[in-house]
N, C-alpha and C. Protein backbone atom coordinates (compact mmCIF):
# COMPACT_ATOMS: atom_id res chain seq x y z
N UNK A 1 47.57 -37.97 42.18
CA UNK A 1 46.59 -36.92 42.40
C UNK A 1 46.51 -36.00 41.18
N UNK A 2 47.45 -35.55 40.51
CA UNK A 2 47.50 -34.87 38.96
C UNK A 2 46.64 -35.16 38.23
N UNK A 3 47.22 -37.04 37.95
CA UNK A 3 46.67 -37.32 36.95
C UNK A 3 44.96 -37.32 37.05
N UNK A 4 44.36 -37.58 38.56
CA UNK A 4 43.29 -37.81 38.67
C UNK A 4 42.41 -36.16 38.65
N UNK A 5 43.13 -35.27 38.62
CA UNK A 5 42.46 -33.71 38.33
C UNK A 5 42.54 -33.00 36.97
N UNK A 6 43.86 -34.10 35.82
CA UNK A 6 43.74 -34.07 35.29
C UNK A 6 42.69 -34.51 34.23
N UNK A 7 42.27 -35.73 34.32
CA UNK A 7 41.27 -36.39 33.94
C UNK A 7 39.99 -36.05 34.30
N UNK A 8 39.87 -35.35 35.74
CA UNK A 8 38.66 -34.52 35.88
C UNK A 8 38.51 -33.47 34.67
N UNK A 9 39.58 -32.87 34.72
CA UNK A 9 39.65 -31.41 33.79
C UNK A 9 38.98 -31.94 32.36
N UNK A 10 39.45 -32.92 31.94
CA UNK A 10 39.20 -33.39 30.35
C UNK A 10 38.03 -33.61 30.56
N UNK A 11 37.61 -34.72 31.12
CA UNK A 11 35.94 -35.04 31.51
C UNK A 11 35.34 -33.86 31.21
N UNK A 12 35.71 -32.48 31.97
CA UNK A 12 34.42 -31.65 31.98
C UNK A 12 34.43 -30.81 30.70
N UNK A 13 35.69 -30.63 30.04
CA UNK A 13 35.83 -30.28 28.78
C UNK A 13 34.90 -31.41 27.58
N UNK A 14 35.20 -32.02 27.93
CA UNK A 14 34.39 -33.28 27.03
C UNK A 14 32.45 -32.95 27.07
N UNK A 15 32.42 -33.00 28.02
CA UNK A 15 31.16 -32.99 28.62
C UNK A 15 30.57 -31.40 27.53
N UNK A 16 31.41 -30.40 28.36
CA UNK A 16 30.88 -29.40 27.69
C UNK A 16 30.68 -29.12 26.28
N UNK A 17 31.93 -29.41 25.64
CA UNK A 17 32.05 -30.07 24.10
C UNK A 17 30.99 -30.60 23.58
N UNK A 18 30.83 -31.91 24.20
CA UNK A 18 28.96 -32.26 24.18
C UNK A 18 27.68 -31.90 23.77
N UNK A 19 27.91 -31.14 24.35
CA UNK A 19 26.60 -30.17 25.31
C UNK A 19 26.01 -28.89 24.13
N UNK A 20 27.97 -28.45 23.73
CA UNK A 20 27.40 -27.25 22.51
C UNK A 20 27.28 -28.09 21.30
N UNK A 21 27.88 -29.23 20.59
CA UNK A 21 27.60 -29.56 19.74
C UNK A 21 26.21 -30.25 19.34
N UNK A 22 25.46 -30.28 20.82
CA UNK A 22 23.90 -30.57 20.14
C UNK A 22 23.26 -29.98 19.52
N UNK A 23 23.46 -28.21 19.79
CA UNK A 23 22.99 -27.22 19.33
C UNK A 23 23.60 -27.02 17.51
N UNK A 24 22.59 -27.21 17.07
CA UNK A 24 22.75 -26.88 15.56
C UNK A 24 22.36 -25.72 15.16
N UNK A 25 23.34 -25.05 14.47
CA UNK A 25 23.23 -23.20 14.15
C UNK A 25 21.86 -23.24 13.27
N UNK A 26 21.37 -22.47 13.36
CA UNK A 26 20.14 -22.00 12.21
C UNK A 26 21.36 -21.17 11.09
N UNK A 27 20.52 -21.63 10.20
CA UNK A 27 21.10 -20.84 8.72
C UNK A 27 21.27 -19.41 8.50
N UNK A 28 22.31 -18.39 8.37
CA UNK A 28 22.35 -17.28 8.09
C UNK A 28 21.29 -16.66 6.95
N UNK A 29 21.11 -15.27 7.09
CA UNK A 29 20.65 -14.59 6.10
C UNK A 29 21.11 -13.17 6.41
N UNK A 30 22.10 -12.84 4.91
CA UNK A 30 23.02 -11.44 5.04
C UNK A 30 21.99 -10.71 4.46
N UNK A 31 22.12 -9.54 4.74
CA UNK A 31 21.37 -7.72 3.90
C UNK A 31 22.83 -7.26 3.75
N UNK A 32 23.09 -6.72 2.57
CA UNK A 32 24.16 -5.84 1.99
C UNK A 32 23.11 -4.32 1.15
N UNK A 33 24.13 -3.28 2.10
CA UNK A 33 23.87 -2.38 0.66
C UNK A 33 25.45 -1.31 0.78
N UNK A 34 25.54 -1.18 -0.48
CA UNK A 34 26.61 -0.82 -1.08
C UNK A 34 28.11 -1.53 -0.55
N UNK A 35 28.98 -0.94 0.41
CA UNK A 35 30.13 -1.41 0.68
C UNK A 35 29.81 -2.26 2.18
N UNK A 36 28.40 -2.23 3.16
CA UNK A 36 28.15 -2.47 3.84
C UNK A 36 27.70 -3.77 4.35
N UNK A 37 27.74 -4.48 5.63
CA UNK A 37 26.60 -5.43 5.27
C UNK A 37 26.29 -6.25 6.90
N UNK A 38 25.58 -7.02 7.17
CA UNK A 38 25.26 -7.92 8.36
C UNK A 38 24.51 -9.25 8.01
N UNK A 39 24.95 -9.97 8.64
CA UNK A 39 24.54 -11.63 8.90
C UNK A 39 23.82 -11.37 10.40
N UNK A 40 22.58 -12.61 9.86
CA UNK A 40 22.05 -12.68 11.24
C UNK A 40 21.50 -14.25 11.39
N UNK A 41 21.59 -14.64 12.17
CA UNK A 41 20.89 -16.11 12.88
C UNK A 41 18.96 -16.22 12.97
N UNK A 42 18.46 -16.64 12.72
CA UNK A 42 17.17 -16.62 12.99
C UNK A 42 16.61 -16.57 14.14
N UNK A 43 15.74 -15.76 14.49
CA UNK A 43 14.80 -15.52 16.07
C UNK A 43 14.46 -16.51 16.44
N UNK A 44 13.73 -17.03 15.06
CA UNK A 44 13.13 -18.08 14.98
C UNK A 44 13.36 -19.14 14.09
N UNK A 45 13.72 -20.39 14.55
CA UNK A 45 13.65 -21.49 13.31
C UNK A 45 13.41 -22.99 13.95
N UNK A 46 12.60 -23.42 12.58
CA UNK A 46 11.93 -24.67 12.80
C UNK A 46 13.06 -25.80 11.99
N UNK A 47 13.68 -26.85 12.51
CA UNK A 47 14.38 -27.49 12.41
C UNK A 47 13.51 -28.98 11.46
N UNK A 48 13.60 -29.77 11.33
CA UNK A 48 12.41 -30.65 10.35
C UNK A 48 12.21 -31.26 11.59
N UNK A 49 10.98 -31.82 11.44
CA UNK A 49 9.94 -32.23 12.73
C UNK A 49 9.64 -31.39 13.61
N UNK A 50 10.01 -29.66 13.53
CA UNK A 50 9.70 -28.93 14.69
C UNK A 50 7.91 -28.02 13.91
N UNK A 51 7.32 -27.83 14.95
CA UNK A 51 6.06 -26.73 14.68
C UNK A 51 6.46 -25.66 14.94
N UNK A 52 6.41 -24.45 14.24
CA UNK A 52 6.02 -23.38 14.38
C UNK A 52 4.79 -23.09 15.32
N UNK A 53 4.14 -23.29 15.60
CA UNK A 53 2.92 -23.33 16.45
C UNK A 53 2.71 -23.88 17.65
N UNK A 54 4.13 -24.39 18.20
CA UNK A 54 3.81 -25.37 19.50
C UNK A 54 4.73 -24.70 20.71
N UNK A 55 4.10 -24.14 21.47
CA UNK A 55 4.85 -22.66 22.58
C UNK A 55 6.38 -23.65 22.75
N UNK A 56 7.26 -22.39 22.72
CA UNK A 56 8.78 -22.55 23.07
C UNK A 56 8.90 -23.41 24.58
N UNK A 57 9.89 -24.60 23.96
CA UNK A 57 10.03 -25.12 25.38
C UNK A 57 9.69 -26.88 25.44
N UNK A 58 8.96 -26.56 24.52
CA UNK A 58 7.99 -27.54 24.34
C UNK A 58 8.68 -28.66 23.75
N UNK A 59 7.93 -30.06 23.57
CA UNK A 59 8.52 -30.80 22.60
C UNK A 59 8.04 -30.66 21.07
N UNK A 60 8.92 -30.49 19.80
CA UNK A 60 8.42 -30.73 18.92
C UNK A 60 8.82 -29.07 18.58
N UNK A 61 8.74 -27.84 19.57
CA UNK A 61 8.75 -26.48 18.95
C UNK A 61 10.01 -26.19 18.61
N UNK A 62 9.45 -25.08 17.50
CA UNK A 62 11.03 -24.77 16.94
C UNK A 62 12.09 -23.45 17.74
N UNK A 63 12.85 -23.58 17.44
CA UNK A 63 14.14 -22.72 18.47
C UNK A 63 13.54 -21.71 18.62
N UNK A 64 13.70 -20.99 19.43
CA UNK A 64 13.46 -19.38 19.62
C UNK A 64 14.54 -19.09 20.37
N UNK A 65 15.02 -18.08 19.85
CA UNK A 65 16.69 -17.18 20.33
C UNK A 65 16.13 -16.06 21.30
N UNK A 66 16.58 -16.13 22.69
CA UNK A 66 15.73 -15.50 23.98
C UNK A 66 16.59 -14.17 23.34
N UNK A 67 15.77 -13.13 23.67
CA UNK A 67 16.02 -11.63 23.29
C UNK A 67 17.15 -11.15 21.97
N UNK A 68 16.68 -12.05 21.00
CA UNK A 68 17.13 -11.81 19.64
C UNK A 68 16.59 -10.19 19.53
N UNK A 69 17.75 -9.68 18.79
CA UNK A 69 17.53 -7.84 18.58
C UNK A 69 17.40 -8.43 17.14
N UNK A 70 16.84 -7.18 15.91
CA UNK A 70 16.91 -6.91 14.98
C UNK A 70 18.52 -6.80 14.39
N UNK A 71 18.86 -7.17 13.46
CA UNK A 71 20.85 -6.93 12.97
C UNK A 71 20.43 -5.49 12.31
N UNK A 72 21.13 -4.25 12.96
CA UNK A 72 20.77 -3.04 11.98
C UNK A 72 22.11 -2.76 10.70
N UNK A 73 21.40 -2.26 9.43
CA UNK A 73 22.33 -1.83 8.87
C UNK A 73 22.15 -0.34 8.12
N UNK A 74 22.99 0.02 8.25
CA UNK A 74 22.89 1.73 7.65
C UNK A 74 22.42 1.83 6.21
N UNK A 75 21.31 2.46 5.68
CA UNK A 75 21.33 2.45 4.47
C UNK A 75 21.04 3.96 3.78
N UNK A 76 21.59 4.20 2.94
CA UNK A 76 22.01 5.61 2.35
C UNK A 76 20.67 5.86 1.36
N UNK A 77 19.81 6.79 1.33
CA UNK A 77 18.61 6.86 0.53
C UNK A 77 18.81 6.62 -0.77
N UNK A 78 17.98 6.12 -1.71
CA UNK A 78 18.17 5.73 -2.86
C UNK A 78 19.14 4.52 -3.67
N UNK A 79 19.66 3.86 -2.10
CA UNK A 79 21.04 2.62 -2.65
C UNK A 79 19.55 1.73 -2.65
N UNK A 80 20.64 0.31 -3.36
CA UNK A 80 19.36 -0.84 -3.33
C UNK A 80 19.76 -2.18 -2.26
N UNK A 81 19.33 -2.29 -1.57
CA UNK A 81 19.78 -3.45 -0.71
C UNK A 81 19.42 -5.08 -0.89
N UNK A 82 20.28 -5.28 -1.04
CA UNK A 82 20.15 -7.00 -1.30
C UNK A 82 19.84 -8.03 -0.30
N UNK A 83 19.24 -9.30 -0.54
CA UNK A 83 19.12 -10.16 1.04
C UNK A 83 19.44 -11.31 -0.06
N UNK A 84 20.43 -12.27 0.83
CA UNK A 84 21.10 -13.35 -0.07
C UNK A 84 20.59 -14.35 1.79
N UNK A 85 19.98 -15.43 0.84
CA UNK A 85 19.52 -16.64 1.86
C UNK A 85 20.43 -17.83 1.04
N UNK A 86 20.75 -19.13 1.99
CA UNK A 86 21.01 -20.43 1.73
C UNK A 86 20.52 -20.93 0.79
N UNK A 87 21.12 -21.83 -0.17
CA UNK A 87 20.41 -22.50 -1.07
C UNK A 87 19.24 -23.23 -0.23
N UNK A 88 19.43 -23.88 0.58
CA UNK A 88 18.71 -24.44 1.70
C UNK A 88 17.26 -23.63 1.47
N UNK A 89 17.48 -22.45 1.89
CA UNK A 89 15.82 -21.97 2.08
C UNK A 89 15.53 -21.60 0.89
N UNK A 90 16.34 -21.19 -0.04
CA UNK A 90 15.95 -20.42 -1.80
C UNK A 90 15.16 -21.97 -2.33
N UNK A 91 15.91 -23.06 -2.04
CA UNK A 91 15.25 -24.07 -2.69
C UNK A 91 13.51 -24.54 -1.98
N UNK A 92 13.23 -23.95 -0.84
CA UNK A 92 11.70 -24.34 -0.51
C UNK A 92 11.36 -23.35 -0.53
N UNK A 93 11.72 -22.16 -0.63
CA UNK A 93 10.71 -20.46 -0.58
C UNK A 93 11.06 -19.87 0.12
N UNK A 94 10.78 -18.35 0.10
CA UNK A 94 11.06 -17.28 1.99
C UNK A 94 10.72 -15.75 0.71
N UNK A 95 10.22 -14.78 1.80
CA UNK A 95 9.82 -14.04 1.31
C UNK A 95 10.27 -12.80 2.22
N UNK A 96 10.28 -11.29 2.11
CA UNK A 96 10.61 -10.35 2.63
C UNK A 96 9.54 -9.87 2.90
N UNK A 97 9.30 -9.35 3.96
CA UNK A 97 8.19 -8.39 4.35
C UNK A 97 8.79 -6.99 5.16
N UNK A 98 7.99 -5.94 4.70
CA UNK A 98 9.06 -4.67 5.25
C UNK A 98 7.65 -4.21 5.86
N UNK A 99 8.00 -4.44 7.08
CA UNK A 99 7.15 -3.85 8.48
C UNK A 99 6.69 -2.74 8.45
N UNK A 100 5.51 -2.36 8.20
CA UNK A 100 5.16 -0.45 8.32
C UNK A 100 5.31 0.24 7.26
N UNK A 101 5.50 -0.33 6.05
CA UNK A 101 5.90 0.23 4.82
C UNK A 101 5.05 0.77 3.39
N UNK A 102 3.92 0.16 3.59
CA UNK A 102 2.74 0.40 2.74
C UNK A 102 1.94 1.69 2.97
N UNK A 103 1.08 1.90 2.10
CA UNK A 103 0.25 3.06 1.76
C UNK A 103 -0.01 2.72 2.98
N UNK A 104 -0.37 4.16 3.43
CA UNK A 104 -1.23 4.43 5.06
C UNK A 104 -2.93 4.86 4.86
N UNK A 105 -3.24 3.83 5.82
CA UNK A 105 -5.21 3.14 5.99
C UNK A 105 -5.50 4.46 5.72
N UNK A 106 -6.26 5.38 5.45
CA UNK A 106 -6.62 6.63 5.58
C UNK A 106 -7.47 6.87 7.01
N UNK A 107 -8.28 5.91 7.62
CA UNK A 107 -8.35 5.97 9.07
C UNK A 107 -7.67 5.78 9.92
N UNK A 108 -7.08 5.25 10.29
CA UNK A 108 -5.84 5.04 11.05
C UNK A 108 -4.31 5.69 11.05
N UNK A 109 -4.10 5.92 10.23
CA UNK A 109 -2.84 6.69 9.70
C UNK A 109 -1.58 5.94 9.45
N UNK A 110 -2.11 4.17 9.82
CA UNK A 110 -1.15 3.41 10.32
C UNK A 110 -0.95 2.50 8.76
N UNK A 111 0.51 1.86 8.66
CA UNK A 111 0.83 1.87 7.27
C UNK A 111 0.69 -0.14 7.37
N UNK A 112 0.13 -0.42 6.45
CA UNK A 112 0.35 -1.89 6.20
C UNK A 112 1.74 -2.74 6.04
N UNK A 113 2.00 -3.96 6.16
CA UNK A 113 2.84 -4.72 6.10
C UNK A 113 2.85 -4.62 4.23
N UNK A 114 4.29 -4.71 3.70
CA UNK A 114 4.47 -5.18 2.22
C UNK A 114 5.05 -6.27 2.17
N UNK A 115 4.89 -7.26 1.70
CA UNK A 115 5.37 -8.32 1.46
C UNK A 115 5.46 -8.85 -0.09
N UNK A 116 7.07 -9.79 -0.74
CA UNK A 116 7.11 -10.19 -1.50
C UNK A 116 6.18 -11.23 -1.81
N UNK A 117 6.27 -12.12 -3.08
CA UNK A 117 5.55 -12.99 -3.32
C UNK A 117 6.32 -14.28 -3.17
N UNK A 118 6.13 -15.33 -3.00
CA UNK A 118 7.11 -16.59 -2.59
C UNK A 118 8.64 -16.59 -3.83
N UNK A 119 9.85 -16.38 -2.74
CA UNK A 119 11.22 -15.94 -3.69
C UNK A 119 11.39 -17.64 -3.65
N UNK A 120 12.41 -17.82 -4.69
CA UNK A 120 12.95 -19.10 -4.69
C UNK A 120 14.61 -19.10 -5.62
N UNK A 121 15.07 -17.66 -5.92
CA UNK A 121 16.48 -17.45 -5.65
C UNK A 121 16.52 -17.44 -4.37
N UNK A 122 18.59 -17.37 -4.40
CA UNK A 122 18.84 -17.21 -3.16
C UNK A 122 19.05 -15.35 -3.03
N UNK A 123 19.08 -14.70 -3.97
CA UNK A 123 18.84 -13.09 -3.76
C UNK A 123 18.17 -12.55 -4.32
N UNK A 124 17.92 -11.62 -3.09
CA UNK A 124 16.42 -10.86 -3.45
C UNK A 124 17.31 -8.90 -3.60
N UNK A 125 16.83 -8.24 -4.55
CA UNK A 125 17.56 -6.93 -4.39
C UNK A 125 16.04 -5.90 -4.09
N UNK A 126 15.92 -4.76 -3.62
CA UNK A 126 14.93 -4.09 -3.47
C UNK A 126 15.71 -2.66 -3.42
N UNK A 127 14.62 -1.34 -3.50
CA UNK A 127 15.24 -0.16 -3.26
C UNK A 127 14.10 0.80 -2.37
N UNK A 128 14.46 0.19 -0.91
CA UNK A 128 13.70 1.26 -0.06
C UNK A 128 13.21 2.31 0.22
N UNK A 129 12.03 2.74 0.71
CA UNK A 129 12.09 4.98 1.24
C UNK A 129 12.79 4.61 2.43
N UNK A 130 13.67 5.27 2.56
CA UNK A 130 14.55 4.93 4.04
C UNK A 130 14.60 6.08 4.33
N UNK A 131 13.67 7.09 4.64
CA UNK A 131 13.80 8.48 5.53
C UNK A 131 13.59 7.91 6.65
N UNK A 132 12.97 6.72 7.67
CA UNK A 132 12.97 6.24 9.15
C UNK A 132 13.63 5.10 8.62
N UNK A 133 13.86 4.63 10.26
CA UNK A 133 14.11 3.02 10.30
C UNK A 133 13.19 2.21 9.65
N UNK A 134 13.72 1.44 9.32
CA UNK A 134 12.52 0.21 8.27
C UNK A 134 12.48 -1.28 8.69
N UNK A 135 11.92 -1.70 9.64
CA UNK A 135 12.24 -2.96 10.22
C UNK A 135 11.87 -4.16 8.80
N UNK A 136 12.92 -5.12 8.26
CA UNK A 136 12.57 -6.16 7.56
C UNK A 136 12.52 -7.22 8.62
N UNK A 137 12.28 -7.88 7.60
CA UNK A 137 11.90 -9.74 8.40
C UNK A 137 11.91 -10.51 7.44
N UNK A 138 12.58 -11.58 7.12
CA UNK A 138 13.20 -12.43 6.19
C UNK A 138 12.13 -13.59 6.90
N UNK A 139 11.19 -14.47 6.34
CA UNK A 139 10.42 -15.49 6.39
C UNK A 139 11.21 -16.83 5.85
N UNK A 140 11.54 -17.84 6.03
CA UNK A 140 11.64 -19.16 5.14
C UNK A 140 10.58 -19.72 5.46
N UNK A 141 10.21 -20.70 4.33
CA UNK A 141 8.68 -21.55 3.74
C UNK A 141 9.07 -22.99 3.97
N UNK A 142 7.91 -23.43 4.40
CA UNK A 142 8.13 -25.19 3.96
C UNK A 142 8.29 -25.47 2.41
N UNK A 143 7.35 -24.83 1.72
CA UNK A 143 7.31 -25.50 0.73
C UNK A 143 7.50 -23.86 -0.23
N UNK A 144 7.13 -23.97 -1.62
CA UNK A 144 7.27 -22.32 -2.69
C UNK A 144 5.77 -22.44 -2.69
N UNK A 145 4.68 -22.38 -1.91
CA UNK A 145 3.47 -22.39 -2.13
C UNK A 145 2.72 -20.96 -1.29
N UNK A 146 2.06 -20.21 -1.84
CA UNK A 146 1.65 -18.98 -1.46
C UNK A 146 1.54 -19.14 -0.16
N UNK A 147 0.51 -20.04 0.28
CA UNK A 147 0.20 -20.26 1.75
C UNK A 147 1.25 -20.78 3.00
N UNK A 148 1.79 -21.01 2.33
CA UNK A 148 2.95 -22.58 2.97
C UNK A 148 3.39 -22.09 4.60
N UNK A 149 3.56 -22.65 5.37
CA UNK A 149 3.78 -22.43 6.57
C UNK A 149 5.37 -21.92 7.01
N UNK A 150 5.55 -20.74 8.08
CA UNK A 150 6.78 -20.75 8.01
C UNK A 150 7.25 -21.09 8.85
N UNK A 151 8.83 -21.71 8.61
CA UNK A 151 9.66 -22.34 9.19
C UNK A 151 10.80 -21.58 9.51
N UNK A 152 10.79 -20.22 9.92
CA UNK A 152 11.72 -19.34 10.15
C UNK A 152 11.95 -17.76 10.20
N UNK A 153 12.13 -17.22 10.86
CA UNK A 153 12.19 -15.76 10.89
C UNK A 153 13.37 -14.64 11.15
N UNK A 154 13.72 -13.95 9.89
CA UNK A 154 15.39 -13.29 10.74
C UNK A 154 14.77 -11.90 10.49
N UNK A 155 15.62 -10.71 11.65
CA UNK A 155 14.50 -9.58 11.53
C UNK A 155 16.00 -8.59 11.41
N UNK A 156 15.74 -7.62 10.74
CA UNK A 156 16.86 -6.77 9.94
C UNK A 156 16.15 -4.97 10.68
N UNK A 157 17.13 -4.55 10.70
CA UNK A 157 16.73 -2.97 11.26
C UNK A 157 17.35 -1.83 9.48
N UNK A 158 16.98 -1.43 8.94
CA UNK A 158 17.53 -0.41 8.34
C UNK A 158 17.96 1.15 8.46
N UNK A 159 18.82 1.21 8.63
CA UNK A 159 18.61 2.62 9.25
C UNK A 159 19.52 3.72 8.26
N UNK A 160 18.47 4.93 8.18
CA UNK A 160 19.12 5.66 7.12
C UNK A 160 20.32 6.52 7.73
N UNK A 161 21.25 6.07 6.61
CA UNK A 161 22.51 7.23 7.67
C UNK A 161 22.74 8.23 5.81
């Protein structure tokens, strides 16, 4: 009787073992500034053969991480903050876009998206207005082509301390 609850026990260890190793991590992307720093997993990522465009769930769509938060990191006014990606994505493209950060519409009051131009190091350094929070978003590219479709999204909180 042991042995046979024993062998249950392994079975379901096995099984589960299984089960997580199908799941393949999406690629990190750290933000450092000064002595500080955070890694984060992607919200979003398209694995090769997955669409960006094909609703979660689906066959063919790429991962979506159910109630992914922003990774926040403290940043001190006037430091410069760095974003270091995988050779992996530096070698096809990814670009930074800082949410809400542009000159404000003069009708609206509301501020445009800024975005880099296609990066293809793996670090990018910048030096923020960080009087509010500054939501980033780290993009990876199929390809280093202006248009190129993306295959990934990690979203960063800045927050001025």
């Amino acid at each position: 009787m042991r042995a046979r609850r024993l062998a249950t026990a392994l079975s379901a260890v096995a099984v589960v073992a299984g089960m997580t190793a199908c799941e393949k991590p999406t690629p990190l992307v750290s933000v450092v500034s000064g002595t500080s720093s955070v890694d984060a997993q992607a919200g979003t990522y398209c694995f090769e053969g997955q669409d960006i465009n094909k609703p979660p769930g689906t066959a063919g769509a790429c991962r979506v991480a159910a109630g992914a938060q922003p990774a926040k990191l403290e940043v001190r006014r006037g430091k410069s903050v760095g974003i270091d990606v995988s050779k992996m994505i530096a070698d096809k493209g990814w670009r930074v876009v800082l949410k809400g950060s542009g000159t404000p519409d003069p009708a609206t009051g509301t501020r445009a998206d800024e975005q880099t131009d296609v990066l293809d190091e793996h670090y990018f350094t910048f030096t923020p207005n960080v009087s509010s929070n500054l939501q980033v978003e780290v993009y990876s590219l199929e390809s280093d082509a202006q248009d190129a479709k993306v295959t990934g999204v990690w979203q960063f909180e800045l927050v001025p301390s």
